[in-house]
N, C-alpha and C. Protein backbone atom coordinates (compact mmCIF):
# COMPACT_ATOMS: atom_id res chain seq x y z
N UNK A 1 47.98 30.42 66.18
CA UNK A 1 46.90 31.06 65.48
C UNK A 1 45.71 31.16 66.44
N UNK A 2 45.30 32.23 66.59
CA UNK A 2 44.15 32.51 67.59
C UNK A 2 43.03 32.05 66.79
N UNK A 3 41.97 31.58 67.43
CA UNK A 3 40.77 31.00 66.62
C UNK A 3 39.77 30.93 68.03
N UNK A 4 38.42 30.65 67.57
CA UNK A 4 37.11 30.89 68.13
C UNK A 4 36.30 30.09 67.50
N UNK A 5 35.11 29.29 68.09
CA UNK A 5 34.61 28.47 67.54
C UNK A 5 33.04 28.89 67.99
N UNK A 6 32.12 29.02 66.70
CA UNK A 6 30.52 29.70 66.50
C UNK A 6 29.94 28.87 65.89
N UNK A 7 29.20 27.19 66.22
CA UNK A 7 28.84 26.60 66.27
C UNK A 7 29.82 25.63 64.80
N UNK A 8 29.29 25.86 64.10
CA UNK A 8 30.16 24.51 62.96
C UNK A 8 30.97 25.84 62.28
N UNK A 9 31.20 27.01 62.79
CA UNK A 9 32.62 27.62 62.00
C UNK A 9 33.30 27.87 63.24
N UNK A 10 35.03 28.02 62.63
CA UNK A 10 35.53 28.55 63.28
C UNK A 10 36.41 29.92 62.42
N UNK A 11 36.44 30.66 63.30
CA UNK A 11 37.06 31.71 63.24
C UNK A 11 38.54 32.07 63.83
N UNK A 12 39.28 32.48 62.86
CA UNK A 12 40.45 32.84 63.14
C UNK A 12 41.03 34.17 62.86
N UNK A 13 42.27 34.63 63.38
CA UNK A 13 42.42 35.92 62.77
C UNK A 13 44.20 35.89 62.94
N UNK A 14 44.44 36.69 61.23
CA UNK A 14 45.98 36.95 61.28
C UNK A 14 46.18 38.32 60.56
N UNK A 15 47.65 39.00 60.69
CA UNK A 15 48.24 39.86 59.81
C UNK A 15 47.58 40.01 58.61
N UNK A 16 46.94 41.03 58.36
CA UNK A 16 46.58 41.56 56.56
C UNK A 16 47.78 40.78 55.83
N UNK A 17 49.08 40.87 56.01
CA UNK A 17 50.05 40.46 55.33
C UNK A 17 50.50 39.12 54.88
N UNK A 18 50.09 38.06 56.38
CA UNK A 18 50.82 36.95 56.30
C UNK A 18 49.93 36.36 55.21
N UNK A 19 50.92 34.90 55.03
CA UNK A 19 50.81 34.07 53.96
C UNK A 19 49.40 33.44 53.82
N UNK A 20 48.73 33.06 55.38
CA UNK A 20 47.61 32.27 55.31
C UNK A 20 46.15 32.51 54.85
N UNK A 21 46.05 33.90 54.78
CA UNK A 21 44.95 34.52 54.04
C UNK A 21 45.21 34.66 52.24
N UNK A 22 46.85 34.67 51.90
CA UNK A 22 46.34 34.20 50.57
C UNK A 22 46.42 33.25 50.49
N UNK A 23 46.78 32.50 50.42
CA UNK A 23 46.63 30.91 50.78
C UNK A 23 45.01 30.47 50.58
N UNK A 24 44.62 30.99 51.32
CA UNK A 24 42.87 30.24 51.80
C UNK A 24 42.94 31.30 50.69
N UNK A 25 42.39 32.30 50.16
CA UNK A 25 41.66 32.84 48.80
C UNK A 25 42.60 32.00 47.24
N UNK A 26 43.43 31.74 47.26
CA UNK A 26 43.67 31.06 46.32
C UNK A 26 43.30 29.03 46.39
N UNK A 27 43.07 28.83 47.32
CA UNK A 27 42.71 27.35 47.32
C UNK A 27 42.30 27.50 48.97
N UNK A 28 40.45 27.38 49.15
CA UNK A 28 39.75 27.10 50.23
C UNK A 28 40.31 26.14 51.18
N UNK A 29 40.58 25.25 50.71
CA UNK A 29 40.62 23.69 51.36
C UNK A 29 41.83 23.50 52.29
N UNK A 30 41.44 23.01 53.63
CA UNK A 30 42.24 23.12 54.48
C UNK A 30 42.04 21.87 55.59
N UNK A 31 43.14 21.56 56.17
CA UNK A 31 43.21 20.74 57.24
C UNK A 31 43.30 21.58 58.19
N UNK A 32 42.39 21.33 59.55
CA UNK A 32 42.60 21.74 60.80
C UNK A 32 42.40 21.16 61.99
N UNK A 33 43.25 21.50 62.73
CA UNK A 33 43.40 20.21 64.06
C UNK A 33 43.51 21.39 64.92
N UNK A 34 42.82 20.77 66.75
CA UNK A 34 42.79 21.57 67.85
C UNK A 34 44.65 21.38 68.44
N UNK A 35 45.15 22.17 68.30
CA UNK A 35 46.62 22.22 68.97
C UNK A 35 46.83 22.98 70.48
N UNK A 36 47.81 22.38 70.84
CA UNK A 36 48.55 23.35 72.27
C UNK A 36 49.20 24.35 72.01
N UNK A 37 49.82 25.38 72.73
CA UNK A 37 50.07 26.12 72.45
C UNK A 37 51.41 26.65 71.51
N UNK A 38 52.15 25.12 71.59
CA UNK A 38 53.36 25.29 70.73
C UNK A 38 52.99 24.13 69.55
N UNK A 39 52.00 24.30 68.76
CA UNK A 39 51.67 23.75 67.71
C UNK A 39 51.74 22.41 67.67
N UNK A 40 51.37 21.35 68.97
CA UNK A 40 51.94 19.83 68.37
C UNK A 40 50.38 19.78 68.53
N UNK A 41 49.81 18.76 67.65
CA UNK A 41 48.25 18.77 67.18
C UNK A 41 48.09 17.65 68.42
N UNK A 42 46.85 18.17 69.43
CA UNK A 42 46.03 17.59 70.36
C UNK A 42 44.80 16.61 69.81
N UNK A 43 44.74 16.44 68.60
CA UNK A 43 43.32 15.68 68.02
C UNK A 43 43.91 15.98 66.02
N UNK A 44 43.07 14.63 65.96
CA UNK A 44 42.72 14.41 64.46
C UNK A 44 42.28 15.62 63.79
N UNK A 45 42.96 15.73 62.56
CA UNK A 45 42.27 16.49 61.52
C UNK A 45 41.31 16.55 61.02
N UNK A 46 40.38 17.89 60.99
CA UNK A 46 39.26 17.51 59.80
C UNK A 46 39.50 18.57 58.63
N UNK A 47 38.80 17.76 57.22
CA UNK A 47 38.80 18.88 55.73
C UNK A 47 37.95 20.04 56.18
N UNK A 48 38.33 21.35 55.85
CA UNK A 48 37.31 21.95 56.21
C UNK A 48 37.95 23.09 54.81
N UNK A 49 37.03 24.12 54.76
CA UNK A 49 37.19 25.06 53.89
C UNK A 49 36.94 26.67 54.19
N UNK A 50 38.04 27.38 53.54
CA UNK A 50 38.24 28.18 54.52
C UNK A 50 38.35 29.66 53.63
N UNK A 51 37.34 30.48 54.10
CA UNK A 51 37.42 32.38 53.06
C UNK A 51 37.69 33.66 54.38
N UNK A 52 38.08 34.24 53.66
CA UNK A 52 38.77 35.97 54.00
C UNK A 52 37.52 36.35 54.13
N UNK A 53 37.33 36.73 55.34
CA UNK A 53 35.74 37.90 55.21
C UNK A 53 36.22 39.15 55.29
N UNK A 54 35.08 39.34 54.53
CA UNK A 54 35.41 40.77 53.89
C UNK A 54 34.12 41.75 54.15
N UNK A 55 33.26 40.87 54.26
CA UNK A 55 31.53 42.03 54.66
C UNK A 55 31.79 41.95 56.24
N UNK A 56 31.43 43.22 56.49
CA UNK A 56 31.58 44.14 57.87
C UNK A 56 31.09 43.38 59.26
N UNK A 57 29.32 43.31 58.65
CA UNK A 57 28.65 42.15 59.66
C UNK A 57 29.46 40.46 59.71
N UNK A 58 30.44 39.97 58.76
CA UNK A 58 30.81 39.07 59.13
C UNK A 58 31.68 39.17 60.04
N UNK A 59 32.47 39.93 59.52
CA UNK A 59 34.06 40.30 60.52
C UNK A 59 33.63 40.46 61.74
N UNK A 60 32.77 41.69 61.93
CA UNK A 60 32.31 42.05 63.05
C UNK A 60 31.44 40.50 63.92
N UNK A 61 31.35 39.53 63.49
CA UNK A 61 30.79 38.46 64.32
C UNK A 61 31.66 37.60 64.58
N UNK A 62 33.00 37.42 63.80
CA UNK A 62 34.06 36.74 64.30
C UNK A 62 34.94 37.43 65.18
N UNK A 63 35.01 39.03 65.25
CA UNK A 63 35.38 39.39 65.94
C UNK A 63 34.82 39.35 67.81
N UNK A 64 33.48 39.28 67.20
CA UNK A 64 32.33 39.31 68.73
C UNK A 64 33.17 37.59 69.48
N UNK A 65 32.65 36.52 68.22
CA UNK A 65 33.40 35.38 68.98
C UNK A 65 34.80 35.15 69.36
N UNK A 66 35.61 36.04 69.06
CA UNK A 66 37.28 35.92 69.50
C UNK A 66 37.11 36.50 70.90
N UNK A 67 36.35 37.34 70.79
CA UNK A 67 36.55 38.43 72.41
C UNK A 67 35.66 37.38 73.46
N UNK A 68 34.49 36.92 72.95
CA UNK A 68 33.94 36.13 73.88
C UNK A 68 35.02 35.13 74.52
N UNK A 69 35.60 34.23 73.40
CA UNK A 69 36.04 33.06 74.11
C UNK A 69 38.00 33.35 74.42
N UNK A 70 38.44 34.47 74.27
CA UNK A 70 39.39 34.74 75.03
C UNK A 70 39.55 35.49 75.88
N UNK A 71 40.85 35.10 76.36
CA UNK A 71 40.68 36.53 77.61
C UNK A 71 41.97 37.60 77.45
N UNK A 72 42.06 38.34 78.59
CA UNK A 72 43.22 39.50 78.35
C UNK A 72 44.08 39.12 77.66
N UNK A 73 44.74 37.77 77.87
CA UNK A 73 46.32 37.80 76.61
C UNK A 73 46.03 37.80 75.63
N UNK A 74 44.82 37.45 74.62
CA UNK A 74 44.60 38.01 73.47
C UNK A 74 44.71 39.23 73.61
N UNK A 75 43.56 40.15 74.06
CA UNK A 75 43.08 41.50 74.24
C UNK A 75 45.08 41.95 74.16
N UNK A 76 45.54 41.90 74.71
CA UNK A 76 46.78 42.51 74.35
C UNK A 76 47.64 41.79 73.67
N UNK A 77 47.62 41.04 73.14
CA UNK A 77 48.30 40.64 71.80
C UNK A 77 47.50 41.33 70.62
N UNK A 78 46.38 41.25 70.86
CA UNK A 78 45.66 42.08 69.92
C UNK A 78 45.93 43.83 69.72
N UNK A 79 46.06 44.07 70.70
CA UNK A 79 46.27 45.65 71.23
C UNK A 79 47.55 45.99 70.50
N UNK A 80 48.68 45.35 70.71
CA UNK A 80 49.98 45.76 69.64
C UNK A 80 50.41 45.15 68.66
N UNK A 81 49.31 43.83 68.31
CA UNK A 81 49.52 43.70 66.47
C UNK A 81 48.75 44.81 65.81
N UNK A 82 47.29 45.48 66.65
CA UNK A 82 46.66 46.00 65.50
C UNK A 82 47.41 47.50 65.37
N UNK A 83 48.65 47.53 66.30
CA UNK A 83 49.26 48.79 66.29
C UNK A 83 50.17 48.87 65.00
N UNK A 84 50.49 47.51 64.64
CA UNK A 84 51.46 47.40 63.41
C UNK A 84 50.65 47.00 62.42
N UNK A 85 49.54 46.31 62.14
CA UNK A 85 49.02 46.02 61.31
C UNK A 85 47.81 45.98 61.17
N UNK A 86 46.73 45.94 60.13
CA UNK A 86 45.47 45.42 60.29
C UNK A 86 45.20 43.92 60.25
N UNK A 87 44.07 43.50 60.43
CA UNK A 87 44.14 41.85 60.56
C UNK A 87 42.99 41.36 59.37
N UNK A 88 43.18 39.91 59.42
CA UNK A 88 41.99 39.65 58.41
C UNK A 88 41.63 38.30 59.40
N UNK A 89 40.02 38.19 58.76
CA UNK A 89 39.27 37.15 59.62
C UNK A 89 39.55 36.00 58.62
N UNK A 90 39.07 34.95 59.03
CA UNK A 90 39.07 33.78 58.33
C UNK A 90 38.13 33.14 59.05
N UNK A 91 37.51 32.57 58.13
CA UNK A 91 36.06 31.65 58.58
C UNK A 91 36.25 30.00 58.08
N UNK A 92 36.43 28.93 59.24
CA UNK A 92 36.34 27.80 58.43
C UNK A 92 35.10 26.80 58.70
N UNK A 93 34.58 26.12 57.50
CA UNK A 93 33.69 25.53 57.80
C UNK A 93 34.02 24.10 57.47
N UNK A 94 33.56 23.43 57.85
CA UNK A 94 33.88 21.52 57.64
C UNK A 94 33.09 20.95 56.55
N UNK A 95 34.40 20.73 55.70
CA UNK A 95 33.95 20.02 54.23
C UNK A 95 33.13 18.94 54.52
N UNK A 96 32.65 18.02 53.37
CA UNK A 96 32.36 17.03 53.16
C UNK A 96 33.48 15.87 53.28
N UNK A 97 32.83 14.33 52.61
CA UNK A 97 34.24 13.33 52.87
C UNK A 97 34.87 13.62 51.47
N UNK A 98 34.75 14.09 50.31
CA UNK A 98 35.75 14.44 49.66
C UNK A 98 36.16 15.65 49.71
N UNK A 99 35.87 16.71 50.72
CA UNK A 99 36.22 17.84 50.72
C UNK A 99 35.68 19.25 50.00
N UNK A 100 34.27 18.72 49.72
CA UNK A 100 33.41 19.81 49.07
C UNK A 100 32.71 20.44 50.48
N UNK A 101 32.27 21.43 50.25
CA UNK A 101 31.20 21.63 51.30
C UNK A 101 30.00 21.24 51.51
N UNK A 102 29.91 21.04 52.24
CA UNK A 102 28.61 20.35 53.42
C UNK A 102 27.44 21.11 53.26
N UNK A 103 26.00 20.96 52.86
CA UNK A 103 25.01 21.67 52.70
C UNK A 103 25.28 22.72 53.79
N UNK A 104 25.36 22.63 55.33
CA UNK A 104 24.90 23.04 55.91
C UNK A 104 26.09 24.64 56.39
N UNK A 105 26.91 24.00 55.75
CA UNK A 105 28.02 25.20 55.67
C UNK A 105 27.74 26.02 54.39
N UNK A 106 26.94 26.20 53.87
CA UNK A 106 26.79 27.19 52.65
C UNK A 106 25.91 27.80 53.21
């Protein structure tokens, strides 16, 4: 999962289709850990909570931070998923200790 990190969110982006965007709109709440590239988790989990953006200026700022902090092999992984599909952003922010949100993420 490609992701980007804009101070206490991170941003991710997948398939309009796949599972993980309904997922996060039907129940926010999510575990996320920094992984390698074949998914074995490099660090502890944190709760964090997680929505589909959908307003233009948001997308468009998670999109600004994906391009910043990757380089060409996104740019062309990007180049022939968006040939098959459109994508959706996902924004996560870090719950509280029971997993509500954090003042500072609202």
């Amino acid at each position: 999962m490609w992701f980007a990190r804009d101070g206490e969110r991170i941003y991710s982006w997948t398939e309009i289709n796949a599972y993980k965007a309904k997922r996060v709109r039907r129940d926010p709440r999510a575990l996320i850990a920094p992984c390698g590239p074949t998914g074995r988790p490099l660090g502890p989990p944190i709760a964090a909570r997680g929505r589909v953006l959908t307003d233009t200026r948001e997308r468009d700022r998670a999109a600004a931070a994906m391009r910043a902090q990757w380089g060409p092999g996104r740019r062309l992984f990007a180049f022939f998923s968006r040939r098959m599909t459109d994508v959706h952003y996902i924004e996560f922010t870090p719950a509280g200790p029971s997993g509500e949100d954090t003042p500072e993420a609202e």
